[in-house]
PDB file of N, CA and C in Angstrom:
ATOM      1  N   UNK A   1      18.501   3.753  83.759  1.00  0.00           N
ATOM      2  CA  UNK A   1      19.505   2.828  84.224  1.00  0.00           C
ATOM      3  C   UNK A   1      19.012   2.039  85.437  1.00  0.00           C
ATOM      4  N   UNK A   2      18.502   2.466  86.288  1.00  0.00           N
ATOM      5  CA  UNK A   2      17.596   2.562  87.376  1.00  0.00           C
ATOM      6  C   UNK A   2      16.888   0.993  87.240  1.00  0.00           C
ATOM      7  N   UNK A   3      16.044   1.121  86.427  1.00  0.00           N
ATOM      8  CA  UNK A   3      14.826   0.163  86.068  1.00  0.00           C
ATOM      9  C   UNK A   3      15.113  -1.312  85.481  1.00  0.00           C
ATOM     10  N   UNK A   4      16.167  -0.897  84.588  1.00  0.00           N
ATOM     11  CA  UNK A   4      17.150  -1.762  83.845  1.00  0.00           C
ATOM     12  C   UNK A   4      17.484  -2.731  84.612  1.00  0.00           C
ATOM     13  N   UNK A   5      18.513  -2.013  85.956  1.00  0.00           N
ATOM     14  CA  UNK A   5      19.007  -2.738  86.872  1.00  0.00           C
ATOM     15  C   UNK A   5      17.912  -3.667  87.821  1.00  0.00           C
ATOM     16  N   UNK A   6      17.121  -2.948  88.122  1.00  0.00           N
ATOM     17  CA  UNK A   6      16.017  -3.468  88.857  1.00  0.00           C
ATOM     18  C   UNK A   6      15.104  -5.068  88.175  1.00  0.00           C
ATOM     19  N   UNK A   7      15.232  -4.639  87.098  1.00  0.00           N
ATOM     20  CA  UNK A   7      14.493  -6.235  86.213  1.00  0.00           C
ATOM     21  C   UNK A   7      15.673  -6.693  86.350  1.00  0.00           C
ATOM     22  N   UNK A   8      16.927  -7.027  85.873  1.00  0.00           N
ATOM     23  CA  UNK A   8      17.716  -7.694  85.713  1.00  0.00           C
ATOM     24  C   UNK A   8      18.024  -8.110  86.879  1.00  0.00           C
ATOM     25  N   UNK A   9      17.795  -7.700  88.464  1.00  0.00           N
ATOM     26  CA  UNK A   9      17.681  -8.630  89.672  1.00  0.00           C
ATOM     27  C   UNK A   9      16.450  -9.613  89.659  1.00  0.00           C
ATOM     28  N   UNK A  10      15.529  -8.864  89.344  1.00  0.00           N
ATOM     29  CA  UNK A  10      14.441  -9.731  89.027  1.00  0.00           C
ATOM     30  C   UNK A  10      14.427 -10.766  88.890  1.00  0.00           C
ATOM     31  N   UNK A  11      15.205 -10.979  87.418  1.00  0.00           N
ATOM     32  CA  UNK A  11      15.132 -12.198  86.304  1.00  0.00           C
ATOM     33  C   UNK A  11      16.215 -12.844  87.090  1.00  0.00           C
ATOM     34  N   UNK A  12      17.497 -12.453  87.633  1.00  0.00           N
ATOM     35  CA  UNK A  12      17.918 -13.411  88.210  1.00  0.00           C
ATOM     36  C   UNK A  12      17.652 -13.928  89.958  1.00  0.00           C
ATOM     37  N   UNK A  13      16.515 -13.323  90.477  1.00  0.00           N
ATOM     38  CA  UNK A  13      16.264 -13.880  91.419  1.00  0.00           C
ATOM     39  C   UNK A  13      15.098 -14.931  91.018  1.00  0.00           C
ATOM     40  N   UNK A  14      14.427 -14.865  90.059  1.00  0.00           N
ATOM     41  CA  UNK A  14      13.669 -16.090  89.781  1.00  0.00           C
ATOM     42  C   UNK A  14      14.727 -17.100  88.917  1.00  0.00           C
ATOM     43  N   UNK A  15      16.061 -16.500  88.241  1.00  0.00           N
ATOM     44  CA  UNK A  15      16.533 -17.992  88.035  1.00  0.00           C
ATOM     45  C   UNK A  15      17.281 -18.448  89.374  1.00  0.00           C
ATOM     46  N   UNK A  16      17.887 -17.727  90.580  1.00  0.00           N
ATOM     47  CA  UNK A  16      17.949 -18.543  91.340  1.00  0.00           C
ATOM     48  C   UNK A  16      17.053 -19.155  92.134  1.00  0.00           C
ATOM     49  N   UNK A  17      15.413 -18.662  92.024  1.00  0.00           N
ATOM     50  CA  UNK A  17      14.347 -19.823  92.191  1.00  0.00           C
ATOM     51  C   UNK A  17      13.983 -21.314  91.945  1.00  0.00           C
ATOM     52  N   UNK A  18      14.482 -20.939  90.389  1.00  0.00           N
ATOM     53  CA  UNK A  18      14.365 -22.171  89.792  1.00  0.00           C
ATOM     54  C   UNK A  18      15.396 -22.977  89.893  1.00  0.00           C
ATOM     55  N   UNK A  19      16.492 -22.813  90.339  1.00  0.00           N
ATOM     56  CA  UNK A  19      18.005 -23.679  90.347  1.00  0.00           C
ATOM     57  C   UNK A  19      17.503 -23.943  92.180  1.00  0.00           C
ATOM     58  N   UNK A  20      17.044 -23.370  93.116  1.00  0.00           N
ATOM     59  CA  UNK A  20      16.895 -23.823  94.036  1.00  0.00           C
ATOM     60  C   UNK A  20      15.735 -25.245  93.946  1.00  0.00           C
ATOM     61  N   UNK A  21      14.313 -24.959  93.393  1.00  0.00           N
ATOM     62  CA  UNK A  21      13.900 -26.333  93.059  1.00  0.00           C
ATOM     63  C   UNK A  21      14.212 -27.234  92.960  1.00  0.00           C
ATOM     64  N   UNK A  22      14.859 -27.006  91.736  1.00  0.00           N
ATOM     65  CA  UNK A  22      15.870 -28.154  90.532  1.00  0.00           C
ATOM     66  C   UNK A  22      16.878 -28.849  91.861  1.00  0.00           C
ATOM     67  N   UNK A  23      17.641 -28.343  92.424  1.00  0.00           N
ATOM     68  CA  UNK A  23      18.028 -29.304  93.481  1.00  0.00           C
ATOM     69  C   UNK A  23      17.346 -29.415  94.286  1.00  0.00           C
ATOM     70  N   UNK A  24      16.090 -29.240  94.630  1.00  0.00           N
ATOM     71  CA  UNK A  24      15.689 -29.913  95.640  1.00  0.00           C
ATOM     72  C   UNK A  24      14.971 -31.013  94.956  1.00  0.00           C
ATOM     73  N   UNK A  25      14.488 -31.296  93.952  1.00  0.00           N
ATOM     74  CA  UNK A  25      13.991 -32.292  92.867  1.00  0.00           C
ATOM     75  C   UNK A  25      14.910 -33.200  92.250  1.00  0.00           C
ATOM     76  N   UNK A  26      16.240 -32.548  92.249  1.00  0.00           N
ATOM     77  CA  UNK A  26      17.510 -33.958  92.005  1.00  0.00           C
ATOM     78  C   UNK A  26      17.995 -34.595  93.400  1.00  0.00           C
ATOM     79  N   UNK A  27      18.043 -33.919  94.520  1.00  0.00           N
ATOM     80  CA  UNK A  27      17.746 -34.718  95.701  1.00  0.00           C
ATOM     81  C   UNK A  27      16.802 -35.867  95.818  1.00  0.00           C
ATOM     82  N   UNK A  28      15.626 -35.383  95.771  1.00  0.00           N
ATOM     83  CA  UNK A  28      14.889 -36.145  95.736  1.00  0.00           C
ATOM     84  C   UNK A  28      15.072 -37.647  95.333  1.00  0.00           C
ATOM     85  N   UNK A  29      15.516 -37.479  93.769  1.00  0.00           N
ATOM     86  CA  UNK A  29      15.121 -38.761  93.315  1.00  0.00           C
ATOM     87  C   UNK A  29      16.621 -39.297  93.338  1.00  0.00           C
ATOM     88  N   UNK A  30      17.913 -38.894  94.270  1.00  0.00           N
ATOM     89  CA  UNK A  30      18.535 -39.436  94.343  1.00  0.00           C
ATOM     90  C   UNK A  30      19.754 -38.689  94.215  1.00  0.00           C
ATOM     91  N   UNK A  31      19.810 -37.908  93.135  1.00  0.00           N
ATOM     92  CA  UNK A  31      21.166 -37.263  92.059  1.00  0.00           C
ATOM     93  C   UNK A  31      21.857 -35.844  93.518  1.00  0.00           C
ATOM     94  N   UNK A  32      22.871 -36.424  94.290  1.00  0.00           N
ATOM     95  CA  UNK A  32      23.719 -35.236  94.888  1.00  0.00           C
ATOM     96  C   UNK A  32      24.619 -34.890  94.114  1.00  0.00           C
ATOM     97  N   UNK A  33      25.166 -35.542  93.322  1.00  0.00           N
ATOM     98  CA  UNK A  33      25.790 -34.502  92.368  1.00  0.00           C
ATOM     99  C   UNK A  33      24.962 -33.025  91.300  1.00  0.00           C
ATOM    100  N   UNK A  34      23.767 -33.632  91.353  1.00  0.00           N
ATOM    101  CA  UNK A  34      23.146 -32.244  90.556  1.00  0.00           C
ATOM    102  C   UNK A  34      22.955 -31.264  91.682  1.00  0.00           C
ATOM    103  N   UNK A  35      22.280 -31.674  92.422  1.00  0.00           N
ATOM    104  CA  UNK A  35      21.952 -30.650  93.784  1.00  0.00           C
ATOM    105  C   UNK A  35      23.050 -30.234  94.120  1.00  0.00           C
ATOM    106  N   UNK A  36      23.854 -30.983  94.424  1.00  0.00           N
ATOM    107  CA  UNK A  36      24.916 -29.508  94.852  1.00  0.00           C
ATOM    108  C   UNK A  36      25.473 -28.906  93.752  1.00  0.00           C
ATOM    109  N   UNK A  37      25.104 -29.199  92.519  1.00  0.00           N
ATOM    110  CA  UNK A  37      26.111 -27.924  91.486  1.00  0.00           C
ATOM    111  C   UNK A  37      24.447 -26.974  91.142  1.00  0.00           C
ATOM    112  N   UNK A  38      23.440 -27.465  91.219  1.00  0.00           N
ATOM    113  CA  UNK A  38      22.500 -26.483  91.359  1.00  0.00           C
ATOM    114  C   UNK A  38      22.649 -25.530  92.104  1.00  0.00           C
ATOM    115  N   UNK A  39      22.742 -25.744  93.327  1.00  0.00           N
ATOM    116  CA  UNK A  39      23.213 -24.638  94.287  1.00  0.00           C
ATOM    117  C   UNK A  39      24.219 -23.816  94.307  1.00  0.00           C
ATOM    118  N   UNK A  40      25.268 -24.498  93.727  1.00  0.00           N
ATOM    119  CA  UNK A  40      27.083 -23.777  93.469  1.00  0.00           C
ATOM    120  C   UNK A  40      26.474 -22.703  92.414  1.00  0.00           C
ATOM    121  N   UNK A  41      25.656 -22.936  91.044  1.00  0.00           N
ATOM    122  CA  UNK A  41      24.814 -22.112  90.513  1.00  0.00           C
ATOM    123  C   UNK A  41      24.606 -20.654  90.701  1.00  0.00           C
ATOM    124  N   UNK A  42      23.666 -21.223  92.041  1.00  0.00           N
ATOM    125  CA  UNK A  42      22.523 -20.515  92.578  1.00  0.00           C
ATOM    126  C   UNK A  42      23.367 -19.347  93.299  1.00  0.00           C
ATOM    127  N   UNK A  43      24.202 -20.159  94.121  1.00  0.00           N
ATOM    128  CA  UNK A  43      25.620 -19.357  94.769  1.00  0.00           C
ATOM    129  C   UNK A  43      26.416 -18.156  94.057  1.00  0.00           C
ATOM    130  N   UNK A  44      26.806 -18.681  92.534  1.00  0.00           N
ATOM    131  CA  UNK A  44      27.450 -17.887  91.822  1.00  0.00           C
ATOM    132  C   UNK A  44      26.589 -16.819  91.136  1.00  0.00           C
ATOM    133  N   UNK A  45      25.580 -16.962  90.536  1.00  0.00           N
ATOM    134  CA  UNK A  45      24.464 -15.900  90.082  1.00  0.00           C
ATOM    135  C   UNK A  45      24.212 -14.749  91.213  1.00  0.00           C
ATOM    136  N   UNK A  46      24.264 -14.975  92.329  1.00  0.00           N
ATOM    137  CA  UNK A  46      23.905 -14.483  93.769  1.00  0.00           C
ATOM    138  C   UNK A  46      25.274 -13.136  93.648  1.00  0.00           C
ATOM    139  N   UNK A  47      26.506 -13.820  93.574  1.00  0.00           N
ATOM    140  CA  UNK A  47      27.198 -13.330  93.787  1.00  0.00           C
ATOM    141  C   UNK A  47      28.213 -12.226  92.852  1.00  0.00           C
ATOM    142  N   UNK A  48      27.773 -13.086  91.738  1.00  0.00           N
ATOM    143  CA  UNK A  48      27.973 -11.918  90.152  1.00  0.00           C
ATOM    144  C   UNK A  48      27.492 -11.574  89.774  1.00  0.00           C
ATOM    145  N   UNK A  49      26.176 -11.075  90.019  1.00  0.00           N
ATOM    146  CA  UNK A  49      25.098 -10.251  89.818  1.00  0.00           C
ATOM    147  C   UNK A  49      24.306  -9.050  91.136  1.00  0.00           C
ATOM    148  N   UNK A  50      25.418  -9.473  92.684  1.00  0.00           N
ATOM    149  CA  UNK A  50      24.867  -8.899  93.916  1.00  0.00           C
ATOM    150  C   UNK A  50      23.463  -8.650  93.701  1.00  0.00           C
ATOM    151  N   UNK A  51      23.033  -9.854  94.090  1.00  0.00           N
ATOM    152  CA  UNK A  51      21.444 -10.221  94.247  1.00  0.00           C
ATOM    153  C   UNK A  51      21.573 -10.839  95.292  1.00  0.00           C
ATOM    154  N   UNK A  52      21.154 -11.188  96.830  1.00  0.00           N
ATOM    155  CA  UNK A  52      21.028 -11.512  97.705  1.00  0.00           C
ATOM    156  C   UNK A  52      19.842 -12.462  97.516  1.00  0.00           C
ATOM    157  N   UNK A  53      20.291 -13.979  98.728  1.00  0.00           N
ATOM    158  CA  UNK A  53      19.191 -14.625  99.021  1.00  0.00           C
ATOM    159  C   UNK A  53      18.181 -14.343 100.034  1.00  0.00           C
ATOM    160  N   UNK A  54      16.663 -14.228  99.909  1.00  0.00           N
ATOM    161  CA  UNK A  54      15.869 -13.712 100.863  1.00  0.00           C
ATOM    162  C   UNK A  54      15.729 -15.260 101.666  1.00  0.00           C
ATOM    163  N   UNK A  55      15.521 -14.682 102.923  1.00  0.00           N
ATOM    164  CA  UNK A  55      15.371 -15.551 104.050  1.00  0.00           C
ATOM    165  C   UNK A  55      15.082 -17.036 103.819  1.00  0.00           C
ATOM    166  N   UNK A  56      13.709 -16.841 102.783  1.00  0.00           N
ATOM    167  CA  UNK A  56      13.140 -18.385 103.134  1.00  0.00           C
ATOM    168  C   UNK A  56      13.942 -18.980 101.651  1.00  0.00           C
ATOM    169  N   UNK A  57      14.885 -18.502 100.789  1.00  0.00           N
ATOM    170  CA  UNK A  57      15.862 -18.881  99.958  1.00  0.00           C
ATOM    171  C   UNK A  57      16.921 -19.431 100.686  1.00  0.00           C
ATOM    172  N   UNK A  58      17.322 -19.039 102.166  1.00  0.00           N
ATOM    173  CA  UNK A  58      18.455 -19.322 102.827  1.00  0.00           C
ATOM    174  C   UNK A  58      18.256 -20.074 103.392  1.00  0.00           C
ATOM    175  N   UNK A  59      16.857 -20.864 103.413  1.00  0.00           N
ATOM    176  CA  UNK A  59      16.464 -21.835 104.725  1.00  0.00           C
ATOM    177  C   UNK A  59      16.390 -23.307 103.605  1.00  0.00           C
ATOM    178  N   UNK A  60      16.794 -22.793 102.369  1.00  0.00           N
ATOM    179  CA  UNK A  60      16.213 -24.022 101.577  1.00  0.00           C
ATOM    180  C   UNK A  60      17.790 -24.787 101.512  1.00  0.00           C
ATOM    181  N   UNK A  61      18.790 -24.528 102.212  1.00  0.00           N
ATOM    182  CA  UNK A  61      20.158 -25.081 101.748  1.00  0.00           C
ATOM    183  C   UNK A  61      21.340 -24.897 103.090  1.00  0.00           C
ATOM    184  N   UNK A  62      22.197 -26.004 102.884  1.00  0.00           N
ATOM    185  CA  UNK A  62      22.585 -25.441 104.146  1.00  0.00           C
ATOM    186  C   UNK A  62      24.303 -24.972 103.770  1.00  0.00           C
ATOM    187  N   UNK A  63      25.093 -23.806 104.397  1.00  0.00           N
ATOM    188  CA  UNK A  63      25.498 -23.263 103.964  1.00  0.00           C
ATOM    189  C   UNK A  63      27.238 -24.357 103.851  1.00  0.00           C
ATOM    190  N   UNK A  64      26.897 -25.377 104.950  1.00  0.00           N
ATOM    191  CA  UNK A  64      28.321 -25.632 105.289  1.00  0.00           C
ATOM    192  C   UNK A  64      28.738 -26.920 104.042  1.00  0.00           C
ATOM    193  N   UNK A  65      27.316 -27.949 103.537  1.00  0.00           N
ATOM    194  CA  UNK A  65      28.464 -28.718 102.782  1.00  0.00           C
ATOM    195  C   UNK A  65      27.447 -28.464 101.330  1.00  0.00           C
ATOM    196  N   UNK A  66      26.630 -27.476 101.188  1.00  0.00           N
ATOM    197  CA  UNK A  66      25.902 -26.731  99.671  1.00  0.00           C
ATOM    198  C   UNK A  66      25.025 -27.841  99.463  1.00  0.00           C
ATOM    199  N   UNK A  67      24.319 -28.132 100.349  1.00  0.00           N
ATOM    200  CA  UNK A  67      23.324 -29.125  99.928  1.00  0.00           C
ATOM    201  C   UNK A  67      22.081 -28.763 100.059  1.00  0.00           C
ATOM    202  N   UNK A  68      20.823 -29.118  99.290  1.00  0.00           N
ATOM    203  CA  UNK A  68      19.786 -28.670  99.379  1.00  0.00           C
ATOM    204  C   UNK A  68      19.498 -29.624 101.411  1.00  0.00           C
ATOM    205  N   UNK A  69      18.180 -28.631 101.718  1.00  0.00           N
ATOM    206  CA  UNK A  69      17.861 -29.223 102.751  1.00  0.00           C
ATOM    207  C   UNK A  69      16.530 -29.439 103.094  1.00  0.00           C
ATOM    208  N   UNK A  70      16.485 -30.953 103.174  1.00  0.00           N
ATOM    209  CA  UNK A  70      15.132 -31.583 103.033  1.00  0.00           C
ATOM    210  C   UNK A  70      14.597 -32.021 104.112  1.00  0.00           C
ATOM    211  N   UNK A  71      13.821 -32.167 104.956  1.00  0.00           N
ATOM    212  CA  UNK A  71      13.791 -32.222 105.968  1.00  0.00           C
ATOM    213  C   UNK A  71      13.370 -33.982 105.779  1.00  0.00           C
ATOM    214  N   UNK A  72      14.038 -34.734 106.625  1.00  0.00           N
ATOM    215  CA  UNK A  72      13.717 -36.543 106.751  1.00  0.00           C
ATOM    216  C   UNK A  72      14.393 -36.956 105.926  1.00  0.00           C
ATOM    217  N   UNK A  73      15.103 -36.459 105.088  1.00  0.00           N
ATOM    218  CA  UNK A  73      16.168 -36.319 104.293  1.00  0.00           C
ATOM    219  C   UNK A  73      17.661 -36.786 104.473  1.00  0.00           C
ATOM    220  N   UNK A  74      18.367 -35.410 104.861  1.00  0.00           N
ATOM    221  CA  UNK A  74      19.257 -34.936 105.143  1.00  0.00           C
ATOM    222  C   UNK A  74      19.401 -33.880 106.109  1.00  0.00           C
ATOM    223  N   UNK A  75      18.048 -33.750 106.790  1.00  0.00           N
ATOM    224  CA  UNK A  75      18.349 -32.575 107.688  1.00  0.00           C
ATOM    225  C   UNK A  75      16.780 -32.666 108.591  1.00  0.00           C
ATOM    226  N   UNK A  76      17.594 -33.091 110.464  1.00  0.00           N
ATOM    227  CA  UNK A  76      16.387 -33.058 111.374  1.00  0.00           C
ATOM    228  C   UNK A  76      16.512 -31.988 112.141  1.00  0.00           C
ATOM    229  N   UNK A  77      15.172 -32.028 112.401  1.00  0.00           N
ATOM    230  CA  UNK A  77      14.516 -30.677 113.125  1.00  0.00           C
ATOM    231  C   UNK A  77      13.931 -30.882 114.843  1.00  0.00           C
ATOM    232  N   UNK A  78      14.723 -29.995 115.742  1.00  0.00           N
ATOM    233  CA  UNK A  78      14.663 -30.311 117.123  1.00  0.00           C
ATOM    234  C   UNK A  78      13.856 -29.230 117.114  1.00  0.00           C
ATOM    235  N   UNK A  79      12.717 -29.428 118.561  1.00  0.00           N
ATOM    236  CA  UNK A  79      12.185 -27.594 118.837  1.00  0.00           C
ATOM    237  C   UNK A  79      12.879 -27.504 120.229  1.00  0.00           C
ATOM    238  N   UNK A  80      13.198 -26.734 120.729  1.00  0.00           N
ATOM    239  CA  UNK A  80      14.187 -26.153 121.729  1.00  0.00           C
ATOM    240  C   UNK A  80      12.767 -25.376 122.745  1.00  0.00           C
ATOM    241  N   UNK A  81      12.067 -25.779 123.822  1.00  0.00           N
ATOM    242  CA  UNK A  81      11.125 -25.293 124.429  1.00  0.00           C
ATOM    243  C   UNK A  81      11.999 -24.377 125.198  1.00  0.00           C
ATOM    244  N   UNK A  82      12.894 -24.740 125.993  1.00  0.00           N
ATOM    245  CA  UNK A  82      13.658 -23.461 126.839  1.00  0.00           C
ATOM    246  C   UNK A  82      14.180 -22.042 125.781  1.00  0.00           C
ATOM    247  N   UNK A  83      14.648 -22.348 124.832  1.00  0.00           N
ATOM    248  CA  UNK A  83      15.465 -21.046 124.024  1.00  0.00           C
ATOM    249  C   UNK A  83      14.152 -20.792 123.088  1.00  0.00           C
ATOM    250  N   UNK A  84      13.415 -21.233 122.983  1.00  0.00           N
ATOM    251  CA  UNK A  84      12.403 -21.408 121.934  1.00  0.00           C
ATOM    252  C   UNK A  84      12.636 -20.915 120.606  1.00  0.00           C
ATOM    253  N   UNK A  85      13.601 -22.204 120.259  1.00  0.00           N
ATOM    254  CA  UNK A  85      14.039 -22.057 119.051  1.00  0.00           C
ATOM    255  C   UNK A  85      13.998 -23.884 118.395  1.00  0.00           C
ATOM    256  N   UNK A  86      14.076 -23.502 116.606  1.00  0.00           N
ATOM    257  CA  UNK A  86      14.194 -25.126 116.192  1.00  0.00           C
ATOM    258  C   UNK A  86      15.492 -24.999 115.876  1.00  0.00           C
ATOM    259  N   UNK A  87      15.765 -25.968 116.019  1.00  0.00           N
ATOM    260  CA  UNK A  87      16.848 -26.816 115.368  1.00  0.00           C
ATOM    261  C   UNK A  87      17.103 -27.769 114.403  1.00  0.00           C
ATOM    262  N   UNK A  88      17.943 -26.852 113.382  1.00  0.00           N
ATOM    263  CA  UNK A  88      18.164 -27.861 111.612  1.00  0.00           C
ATOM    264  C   UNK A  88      19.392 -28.350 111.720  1.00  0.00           C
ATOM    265  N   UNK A  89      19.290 -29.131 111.912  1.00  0.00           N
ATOM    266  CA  UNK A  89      20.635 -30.079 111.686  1.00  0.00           C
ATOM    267  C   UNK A  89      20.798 -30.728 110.388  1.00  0.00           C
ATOM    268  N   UNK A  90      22.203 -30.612 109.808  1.00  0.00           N
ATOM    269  CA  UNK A  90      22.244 -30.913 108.296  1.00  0.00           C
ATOM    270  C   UNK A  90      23.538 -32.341 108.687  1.00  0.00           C
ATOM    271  N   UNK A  91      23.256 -33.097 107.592  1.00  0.00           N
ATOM    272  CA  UNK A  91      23.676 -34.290 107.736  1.00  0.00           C
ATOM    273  C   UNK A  91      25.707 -34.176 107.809  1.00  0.00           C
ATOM    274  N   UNK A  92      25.986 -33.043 107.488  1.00  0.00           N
ATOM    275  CA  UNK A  92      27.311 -32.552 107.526  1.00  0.00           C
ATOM    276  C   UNK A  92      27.757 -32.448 108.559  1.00  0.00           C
ATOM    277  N   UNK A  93      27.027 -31.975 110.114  1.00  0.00           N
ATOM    278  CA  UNK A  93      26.902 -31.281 111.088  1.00  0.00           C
ATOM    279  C   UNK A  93      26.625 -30.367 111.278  1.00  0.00           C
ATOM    280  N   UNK A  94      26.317 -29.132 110.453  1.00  0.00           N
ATOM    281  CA  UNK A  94      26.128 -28.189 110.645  1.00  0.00           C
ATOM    282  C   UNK A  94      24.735 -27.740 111.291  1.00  0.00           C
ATOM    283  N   UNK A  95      24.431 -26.953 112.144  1.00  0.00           N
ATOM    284  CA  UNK A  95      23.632 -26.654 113.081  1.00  0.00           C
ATOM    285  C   UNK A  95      22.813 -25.273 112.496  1.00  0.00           C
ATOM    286  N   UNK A  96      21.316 -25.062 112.234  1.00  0.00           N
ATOM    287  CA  UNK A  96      21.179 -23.632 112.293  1.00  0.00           C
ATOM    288  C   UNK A  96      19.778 -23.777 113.161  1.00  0.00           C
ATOM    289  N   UNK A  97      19.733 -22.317 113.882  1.00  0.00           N
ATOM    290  CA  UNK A  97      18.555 -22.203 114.561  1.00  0.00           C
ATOM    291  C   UNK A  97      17.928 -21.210 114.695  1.00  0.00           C
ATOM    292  N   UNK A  98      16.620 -20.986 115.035  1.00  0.00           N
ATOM    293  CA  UNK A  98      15.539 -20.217 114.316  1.00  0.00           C
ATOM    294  C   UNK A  98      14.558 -19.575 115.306  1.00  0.00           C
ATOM    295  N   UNK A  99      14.344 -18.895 115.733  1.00  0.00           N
ATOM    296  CA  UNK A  99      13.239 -18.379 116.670  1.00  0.00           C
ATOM    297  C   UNK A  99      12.053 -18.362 116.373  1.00  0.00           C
ATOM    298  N   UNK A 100      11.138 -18.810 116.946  1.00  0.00           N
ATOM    299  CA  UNK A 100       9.892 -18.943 116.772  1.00  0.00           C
ATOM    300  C   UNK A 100       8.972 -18.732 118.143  1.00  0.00           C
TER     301      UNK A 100
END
């Protein structure tokens, strides 16, 4: 049962791989309506299957308006020399920041 379970996170953490791409590739060439239902996707597989996004999965989107996040895009990047941290700013407002 064990093992079973274990592939079947698997398979759906590489399809939420591939639905993370896929909007960042309908961004690209324009399409926000695909990108954000790619992600709504990506969101729901995550969540009916309790498969968690790993870190650099969480850095690819931003949480407040489900948009992929591209940097020159839709989303600029400050470096913070005093807190020494960056700063992602998503075109929504939403703020995240990062230690480095």
């Amino acid at each position: 049962m064990t093992e079973q379970k274990g592939s079947l996170r698997q398979i759906i953490s590489e399809r939420m791989d591939i639905l993370l791409a896929l909007s960042a590739a309908a961004l690209r060439k324009g399409d926000e309506k695909y990108a954000k239902r790619y992600i709504y996707l990506a969101k729901k597989l995550s969540t009916r299957y309790n498969c968690r996004f790993t870190k650099s999965q969480r850095a690819l989107f931003c949480k407040g308006c489900g948009m992929p996040a591209l940097i020159g895009k839709n989303t600029t990047v400050r470096l913070r020399k005093r807190s020494k941290s960056a700063e992602y700013a998503c075109a929504c407002g939403r703020v995240r920041r990062f230690k480095y």
